[in-house]
PDB file of N, CA and C in Angstrom:
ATOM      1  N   UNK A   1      13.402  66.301-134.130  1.00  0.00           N
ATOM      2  CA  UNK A   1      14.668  65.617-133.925  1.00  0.00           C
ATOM      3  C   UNK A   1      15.370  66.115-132.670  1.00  0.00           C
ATOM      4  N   UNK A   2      15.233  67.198-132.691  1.00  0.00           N
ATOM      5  CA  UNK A   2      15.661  68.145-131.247  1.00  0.00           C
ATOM      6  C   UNK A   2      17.178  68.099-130.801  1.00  0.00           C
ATOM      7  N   UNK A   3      18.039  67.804-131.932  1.00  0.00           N
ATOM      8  CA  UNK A   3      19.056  68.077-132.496  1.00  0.00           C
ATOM      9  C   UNK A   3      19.617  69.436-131.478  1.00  0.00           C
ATOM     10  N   UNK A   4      20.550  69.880-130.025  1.00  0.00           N
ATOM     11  CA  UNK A   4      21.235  70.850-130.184  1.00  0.00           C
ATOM     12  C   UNK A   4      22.515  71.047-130.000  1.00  0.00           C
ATOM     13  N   UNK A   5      23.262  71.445-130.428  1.00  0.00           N
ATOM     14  CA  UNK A   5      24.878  71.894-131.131  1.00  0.00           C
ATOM     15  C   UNK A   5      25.400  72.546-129.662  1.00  0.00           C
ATOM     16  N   UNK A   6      26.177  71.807-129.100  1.00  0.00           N
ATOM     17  CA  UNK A   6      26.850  72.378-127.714  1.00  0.00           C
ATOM     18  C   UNK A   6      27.979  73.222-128.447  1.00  0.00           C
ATOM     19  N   UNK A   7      27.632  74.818-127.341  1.00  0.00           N
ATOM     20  CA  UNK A   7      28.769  75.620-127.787  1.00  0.00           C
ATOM     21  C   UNK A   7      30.130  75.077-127.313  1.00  0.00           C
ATOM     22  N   UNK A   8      31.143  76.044-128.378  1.00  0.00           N
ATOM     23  CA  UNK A   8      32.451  75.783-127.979  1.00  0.00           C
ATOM     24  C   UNK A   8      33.073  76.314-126.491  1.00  0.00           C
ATOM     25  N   UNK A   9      33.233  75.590-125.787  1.00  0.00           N
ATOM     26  CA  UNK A   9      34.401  76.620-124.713  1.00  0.00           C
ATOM     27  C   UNK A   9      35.772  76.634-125.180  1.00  0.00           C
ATOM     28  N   UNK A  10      36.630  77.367-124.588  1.00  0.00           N
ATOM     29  CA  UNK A  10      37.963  77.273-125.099  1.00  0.00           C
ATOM     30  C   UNK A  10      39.010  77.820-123.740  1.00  0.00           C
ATOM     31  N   UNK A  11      39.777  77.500-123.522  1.00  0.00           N
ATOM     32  CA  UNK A  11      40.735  77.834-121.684  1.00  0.00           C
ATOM     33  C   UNK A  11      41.586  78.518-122.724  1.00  0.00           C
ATOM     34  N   UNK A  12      42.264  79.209-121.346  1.00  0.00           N
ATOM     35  CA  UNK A  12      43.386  79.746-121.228  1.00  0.00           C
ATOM     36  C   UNK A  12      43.299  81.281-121.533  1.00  0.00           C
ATOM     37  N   UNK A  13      44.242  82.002-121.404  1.00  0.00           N
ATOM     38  CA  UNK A  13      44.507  83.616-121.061  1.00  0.00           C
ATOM     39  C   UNK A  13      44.329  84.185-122.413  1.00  0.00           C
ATOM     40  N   UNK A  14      43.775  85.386-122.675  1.00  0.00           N
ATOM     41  CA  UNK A  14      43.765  85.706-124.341  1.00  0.00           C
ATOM     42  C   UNK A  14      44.786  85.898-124.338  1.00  0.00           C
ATOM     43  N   UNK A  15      45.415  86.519-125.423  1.00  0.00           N
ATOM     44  CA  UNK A  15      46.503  86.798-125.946  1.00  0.00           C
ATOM     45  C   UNK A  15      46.469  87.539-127.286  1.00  0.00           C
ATOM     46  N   UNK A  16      47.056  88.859-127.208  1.00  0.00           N
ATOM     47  CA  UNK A  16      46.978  89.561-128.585  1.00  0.00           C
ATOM     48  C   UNK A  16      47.926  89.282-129.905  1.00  0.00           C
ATOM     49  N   UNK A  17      47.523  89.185-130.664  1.00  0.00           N
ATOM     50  CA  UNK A  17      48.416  88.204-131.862  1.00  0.00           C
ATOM     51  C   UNK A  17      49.650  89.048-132.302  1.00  0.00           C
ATOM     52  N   UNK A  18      49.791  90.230-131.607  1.00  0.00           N
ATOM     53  CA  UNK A  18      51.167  90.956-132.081  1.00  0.00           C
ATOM     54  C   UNK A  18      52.322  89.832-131.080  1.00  0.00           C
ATOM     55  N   UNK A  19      52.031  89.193-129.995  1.00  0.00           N
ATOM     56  CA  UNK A  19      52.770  88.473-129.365  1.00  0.00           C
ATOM     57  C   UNK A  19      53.185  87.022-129.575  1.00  0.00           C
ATOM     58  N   UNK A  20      51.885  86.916-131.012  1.00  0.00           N
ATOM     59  CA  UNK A  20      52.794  85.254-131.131  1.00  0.00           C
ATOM     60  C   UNK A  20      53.446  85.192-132.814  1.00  0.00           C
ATOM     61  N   UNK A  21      53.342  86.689-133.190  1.00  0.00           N
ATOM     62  CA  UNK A  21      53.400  86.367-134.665  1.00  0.00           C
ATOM     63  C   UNK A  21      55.156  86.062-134.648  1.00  0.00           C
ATOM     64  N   UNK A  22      55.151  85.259-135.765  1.00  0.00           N
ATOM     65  CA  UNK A  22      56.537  84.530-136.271  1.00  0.00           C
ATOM     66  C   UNK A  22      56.660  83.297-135.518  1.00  0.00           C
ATOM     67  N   UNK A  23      55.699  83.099-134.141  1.00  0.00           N
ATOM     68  CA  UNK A  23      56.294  81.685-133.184  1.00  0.00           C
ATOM     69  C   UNK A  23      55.399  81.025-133.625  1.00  0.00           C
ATOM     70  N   UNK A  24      56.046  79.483-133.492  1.00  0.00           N
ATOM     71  CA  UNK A  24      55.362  78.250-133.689  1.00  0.00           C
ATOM     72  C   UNK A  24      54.056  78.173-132.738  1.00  0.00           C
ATOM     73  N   UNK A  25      53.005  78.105-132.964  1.00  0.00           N
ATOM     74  CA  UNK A  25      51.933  77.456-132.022  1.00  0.00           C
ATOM     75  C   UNK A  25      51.060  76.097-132.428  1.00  0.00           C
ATOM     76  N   UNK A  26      50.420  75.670-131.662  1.00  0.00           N
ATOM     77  CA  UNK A  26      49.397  74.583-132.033  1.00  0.00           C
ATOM     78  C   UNK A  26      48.200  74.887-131.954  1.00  0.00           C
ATOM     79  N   UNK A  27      47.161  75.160-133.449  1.00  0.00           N
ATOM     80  CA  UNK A  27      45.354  75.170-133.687  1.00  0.00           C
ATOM     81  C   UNK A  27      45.028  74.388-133.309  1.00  0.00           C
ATOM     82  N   UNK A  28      44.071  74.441-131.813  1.00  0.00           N
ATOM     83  CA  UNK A  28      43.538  73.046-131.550  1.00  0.00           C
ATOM     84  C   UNK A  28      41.826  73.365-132.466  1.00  0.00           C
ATOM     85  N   UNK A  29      41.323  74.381-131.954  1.00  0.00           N
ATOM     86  CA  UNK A  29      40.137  74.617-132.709  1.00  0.00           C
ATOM     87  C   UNK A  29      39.768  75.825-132.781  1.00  0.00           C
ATOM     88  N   UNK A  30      38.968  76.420-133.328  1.00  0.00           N
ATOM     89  CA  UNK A  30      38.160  77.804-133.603  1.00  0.00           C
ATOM     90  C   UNK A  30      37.029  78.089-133.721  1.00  0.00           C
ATOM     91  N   UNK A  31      36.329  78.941-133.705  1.00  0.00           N
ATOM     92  CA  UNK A  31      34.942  79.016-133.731  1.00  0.00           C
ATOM     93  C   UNK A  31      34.756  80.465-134.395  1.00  0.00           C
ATOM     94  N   UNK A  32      33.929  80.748-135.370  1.00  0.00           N
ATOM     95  CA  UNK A  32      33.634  82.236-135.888  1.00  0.00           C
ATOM     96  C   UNK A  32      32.354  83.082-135.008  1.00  0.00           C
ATOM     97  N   UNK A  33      32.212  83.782-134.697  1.00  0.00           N
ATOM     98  CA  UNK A  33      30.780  84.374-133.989  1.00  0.00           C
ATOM     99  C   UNK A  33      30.626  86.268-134.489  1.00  0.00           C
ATOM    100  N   UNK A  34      29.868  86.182-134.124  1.00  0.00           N
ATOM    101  CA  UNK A  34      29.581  87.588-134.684  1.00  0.00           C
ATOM    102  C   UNK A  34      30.493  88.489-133.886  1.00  0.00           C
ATOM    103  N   UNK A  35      30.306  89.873-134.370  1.00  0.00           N
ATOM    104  CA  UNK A  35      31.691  90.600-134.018  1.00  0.00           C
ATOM    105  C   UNK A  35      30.800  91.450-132.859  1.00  0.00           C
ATOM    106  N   UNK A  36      31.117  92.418-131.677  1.00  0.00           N
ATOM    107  CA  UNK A  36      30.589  93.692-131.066  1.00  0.00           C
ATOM    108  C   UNK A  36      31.057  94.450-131.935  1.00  0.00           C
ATOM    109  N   UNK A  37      32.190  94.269-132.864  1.00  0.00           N
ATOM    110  CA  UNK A  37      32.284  95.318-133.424  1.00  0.00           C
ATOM    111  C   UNK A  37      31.463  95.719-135.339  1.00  0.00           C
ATOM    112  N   UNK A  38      30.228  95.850-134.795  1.00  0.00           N
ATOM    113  CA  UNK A  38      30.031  94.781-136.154  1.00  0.00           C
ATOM    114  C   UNK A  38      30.362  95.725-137.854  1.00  0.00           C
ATOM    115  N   UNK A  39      30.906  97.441-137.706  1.00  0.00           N
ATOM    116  CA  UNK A  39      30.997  97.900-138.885  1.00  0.00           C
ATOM    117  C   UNK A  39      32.527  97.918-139.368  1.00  0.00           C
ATOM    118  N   UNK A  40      33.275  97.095-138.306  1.00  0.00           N
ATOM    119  CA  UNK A  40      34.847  96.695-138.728  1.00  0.00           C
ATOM    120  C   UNK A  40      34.678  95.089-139.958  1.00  0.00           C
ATOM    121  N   UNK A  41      34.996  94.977-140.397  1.00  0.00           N
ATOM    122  CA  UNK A  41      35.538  93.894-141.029  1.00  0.00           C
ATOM    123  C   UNK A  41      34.397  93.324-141.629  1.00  0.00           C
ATOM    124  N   UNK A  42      34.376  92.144-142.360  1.00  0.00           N
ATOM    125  CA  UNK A  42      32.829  91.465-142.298  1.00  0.00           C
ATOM    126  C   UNK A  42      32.017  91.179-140.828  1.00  0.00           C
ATOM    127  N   UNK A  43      32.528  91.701-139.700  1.00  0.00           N
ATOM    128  CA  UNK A  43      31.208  91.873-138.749  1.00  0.00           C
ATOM    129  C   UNK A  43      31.496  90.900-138.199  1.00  0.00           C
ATOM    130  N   UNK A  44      32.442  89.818-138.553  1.00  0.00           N
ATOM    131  CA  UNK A  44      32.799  88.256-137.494  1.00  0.00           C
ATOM    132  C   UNK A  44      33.821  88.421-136.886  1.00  0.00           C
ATOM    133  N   UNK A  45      34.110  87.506-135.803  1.00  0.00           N
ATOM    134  CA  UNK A  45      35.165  87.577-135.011  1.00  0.00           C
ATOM    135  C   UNK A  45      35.642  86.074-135.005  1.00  0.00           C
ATOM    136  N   UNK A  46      36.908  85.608-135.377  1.00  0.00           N
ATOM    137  CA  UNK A  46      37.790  84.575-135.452  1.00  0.00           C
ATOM    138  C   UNK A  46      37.808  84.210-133.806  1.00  0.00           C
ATOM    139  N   UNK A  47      37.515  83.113-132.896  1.00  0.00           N
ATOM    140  CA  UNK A  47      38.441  83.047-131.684  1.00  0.00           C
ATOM    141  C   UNK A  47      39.045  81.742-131.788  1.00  0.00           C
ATOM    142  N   UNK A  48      40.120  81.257-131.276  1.00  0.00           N
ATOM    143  CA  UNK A  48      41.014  80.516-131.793  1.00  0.00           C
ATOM    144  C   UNK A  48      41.711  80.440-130.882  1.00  0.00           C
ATOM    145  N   UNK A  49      41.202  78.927-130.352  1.00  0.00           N
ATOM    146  CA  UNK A  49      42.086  77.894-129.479  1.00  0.00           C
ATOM    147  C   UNK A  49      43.135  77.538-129.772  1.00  0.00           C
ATOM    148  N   UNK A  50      44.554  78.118-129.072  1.00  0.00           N
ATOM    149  CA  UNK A  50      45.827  77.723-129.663  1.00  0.00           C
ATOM    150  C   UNK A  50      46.682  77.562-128.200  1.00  0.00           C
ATOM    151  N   UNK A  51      47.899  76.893-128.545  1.00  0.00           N
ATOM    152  CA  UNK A  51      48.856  76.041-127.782  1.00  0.00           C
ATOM    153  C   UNK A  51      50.761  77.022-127.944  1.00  0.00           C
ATOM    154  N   UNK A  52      50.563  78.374-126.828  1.00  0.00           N
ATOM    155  CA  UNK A  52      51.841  78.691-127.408  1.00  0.00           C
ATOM    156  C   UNK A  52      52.951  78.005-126.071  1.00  0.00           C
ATOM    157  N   UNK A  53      54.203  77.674-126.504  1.00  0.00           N
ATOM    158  CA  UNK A  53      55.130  76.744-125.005  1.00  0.00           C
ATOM    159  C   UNK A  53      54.191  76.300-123.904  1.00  0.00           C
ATOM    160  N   UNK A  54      53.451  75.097-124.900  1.00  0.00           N
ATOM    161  CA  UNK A  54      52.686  74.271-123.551  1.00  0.00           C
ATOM    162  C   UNK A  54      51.626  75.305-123.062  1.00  0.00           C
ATOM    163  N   UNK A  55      51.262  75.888-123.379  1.00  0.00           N
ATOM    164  CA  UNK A  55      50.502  76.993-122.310  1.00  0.00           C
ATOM    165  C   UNK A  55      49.237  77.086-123.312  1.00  0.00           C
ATOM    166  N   UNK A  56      47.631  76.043-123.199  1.00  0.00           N
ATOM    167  CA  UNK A  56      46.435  77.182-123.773  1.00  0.00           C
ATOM    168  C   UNK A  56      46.327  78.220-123.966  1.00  0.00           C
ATOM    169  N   UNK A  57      45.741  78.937-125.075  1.00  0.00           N
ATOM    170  CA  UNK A  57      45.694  80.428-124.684  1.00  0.00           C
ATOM    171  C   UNK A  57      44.162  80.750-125.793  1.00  0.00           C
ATOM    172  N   UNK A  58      43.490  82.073-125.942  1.00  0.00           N
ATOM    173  CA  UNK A  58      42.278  82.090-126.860  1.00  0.00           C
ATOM    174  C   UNK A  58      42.980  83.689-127.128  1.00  0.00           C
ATOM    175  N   UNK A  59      42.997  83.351-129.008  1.00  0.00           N
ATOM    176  CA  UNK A  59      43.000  84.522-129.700  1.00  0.00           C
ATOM    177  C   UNK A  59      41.479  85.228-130.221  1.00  0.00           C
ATOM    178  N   UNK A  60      41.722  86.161-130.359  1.00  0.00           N
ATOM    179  CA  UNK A  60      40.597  86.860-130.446  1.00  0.00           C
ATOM    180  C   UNK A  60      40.787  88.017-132.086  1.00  0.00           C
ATOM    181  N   UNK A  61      40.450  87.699-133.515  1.00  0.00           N
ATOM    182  CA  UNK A  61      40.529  87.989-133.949  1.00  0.00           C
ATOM    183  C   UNK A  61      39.481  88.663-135.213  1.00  0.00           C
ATOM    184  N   UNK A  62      39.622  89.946-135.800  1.00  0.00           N
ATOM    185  CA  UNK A  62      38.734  90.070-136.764  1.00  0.00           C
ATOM    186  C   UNK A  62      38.981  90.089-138.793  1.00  0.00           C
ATOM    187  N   UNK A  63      40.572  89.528-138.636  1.00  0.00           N
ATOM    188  CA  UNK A  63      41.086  89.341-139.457  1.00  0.00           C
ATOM    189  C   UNK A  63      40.484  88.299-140.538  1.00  0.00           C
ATOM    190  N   UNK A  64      39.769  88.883-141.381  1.00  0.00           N
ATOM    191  CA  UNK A  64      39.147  87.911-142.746  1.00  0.00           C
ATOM    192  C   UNK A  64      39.505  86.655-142.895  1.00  0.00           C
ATOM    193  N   UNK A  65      41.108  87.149-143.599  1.00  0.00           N
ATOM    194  CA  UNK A  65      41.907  86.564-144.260  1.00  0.00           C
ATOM    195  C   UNK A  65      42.167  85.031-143.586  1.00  0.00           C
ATOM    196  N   UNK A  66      42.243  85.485-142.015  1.00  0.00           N
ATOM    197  CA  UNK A  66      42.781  84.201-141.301  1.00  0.00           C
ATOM    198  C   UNK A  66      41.500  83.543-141.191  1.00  0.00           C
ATOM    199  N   UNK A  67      39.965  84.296-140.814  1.00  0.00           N
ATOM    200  CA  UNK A  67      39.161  83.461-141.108  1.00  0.00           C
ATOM    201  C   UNK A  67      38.438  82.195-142.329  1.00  0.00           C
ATOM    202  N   UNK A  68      38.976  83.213-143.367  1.00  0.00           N
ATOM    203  CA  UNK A  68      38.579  82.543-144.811  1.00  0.00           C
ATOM    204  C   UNK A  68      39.718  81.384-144.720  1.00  0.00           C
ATOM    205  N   UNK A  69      41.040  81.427-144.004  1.00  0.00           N
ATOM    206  CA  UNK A  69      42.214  80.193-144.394  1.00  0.00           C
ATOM    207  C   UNK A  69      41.767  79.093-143.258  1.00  0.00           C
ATOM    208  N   UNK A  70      41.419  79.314-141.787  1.00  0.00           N
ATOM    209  CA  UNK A  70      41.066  78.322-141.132  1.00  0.00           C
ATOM    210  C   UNK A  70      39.339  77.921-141.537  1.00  0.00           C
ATOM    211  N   UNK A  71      38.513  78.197-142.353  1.00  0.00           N
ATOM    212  CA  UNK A  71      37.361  77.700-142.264  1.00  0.00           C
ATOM    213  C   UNK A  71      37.701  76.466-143.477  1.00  0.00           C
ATOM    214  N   UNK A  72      38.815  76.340-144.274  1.00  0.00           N
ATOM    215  CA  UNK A  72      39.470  75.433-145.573  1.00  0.00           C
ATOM    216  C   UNK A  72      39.739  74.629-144.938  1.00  0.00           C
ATOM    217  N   UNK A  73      40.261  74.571-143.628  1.00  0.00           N
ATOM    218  CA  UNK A  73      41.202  73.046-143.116  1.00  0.00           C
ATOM    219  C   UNK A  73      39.947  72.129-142.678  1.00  0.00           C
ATOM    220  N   UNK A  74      40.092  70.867-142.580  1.00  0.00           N
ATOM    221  CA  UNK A  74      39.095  69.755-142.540  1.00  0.00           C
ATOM    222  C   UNK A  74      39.230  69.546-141.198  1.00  0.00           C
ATOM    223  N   UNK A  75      37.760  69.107-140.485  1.00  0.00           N
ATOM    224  CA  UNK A  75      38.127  68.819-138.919  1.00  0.00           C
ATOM    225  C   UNK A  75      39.023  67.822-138.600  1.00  0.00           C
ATOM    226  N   UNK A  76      39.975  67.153-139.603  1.00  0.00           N
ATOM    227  CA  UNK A  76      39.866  65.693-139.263  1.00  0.00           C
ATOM    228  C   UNK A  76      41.691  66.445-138.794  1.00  0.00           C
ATOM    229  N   UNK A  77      42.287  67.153-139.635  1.00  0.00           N
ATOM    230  CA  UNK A  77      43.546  67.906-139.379  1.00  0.00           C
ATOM    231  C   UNK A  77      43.878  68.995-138.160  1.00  0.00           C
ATOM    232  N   UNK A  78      42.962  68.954-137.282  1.00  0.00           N
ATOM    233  CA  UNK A  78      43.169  69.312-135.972  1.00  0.00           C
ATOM    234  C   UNK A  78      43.652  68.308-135.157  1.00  0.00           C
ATOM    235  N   UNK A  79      44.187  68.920-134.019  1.00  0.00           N
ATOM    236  CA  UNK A  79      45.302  69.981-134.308  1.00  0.00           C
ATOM    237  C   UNK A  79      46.659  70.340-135.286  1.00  0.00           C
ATOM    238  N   UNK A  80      46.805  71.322-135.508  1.00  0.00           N
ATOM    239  CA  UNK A  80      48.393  71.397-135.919  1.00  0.00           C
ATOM    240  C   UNK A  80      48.943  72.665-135.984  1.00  0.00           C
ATOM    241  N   UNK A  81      49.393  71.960-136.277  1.00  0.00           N
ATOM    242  CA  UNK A  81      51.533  73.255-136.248  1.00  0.00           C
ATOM    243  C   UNK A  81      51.469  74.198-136.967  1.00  0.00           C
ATOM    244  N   UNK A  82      51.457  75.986-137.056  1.00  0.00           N
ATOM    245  CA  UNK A  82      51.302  76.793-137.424  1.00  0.00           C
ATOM    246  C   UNK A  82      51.907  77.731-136.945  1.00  0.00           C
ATOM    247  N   UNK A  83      52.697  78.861-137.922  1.00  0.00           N
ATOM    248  CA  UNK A  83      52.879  80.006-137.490  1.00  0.00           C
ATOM    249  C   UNK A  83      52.303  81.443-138.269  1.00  0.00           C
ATOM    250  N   UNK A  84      51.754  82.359-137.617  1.00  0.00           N
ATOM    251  CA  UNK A  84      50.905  83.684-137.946  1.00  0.00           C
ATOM    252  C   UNK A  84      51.761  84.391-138.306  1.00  0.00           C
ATOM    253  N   UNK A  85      51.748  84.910-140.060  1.00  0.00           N
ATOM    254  CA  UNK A  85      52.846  86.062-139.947  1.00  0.00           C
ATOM    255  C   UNK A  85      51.600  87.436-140.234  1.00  0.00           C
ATOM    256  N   UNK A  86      52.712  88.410-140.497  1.00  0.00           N
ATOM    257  CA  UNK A  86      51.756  89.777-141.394  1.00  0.00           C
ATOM    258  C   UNK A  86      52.243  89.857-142.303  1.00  0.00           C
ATOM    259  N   UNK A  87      51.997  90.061-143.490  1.00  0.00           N
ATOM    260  CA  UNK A  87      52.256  90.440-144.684  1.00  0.00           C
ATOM    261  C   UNK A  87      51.630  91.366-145.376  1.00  0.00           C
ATOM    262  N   UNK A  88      52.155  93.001-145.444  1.00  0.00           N
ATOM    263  CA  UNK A  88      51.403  93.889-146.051  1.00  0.00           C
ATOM    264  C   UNK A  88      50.461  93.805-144.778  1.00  0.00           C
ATOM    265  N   UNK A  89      49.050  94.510-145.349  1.00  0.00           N
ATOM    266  CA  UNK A  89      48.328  94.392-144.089  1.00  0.00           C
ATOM    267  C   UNK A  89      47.292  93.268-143.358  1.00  0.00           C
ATOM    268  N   UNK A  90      47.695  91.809-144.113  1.00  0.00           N
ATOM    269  CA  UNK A  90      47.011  90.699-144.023  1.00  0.00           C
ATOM    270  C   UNK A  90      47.779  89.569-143.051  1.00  0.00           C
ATOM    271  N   UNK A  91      46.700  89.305-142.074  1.00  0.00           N
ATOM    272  CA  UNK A  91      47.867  88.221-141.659  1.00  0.00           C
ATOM    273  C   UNK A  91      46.827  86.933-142.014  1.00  0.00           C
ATOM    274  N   UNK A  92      48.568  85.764-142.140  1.00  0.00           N
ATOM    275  CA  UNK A  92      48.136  84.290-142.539  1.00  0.00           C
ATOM    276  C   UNK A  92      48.605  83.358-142.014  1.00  0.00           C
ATOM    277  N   UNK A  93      48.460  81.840-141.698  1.00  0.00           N
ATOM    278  CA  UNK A  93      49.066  81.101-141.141  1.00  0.00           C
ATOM    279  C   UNK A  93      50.305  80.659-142.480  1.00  0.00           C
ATOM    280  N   UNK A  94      51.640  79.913-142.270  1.00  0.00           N
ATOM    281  CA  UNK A  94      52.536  79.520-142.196  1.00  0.00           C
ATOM    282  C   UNK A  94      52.474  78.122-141.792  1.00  0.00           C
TER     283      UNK A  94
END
């Protein structure tokens, strides 16, 4: 069938998530990939195409929690409106 799956690219400047937590942003998309770090966390890394004041940007995360909540949303609900809090030591979308 020769079927192959074009990777994701994603623009814009990373950005560390202590800087957008509590602000509104827009999930355009995400992608999970394996971690460099692989004996932290389950070994994956969240990266995550998001929209903070008009501006692309790619988060870079190894946070479970946010992985296990964005792999639930359906492709068809991209993009949307979200905000990252922490709670205890988990962060979640809002």
């Amino acid at each position: 069938m020769n079927i192959q799956v074009e990777p994701k690219s994603f623009t814009g400047d990373k950005i560390k998530i202590d800087k957008i937590l509590g602000k509104e942003i827009i999930i355009h998309d995400y992608d999970i990939k394996e971690s460099k770090y692989k004996d932290k966390g389950n070994g994956r890394c969240l990266h995550l195409q998001l929209e903070l004041s008009g501006e692309k940007r790619l988060l870079f995360s190894g946070s479970t929690y946010l992985m296990d909540l964005i792999e639930k949303v359906n492709d068809d609900d991209f993009p949307f409106l979200a905000t990252i809090v922490k709670e205890e030591e988990y962060f979640k979308f809002t």
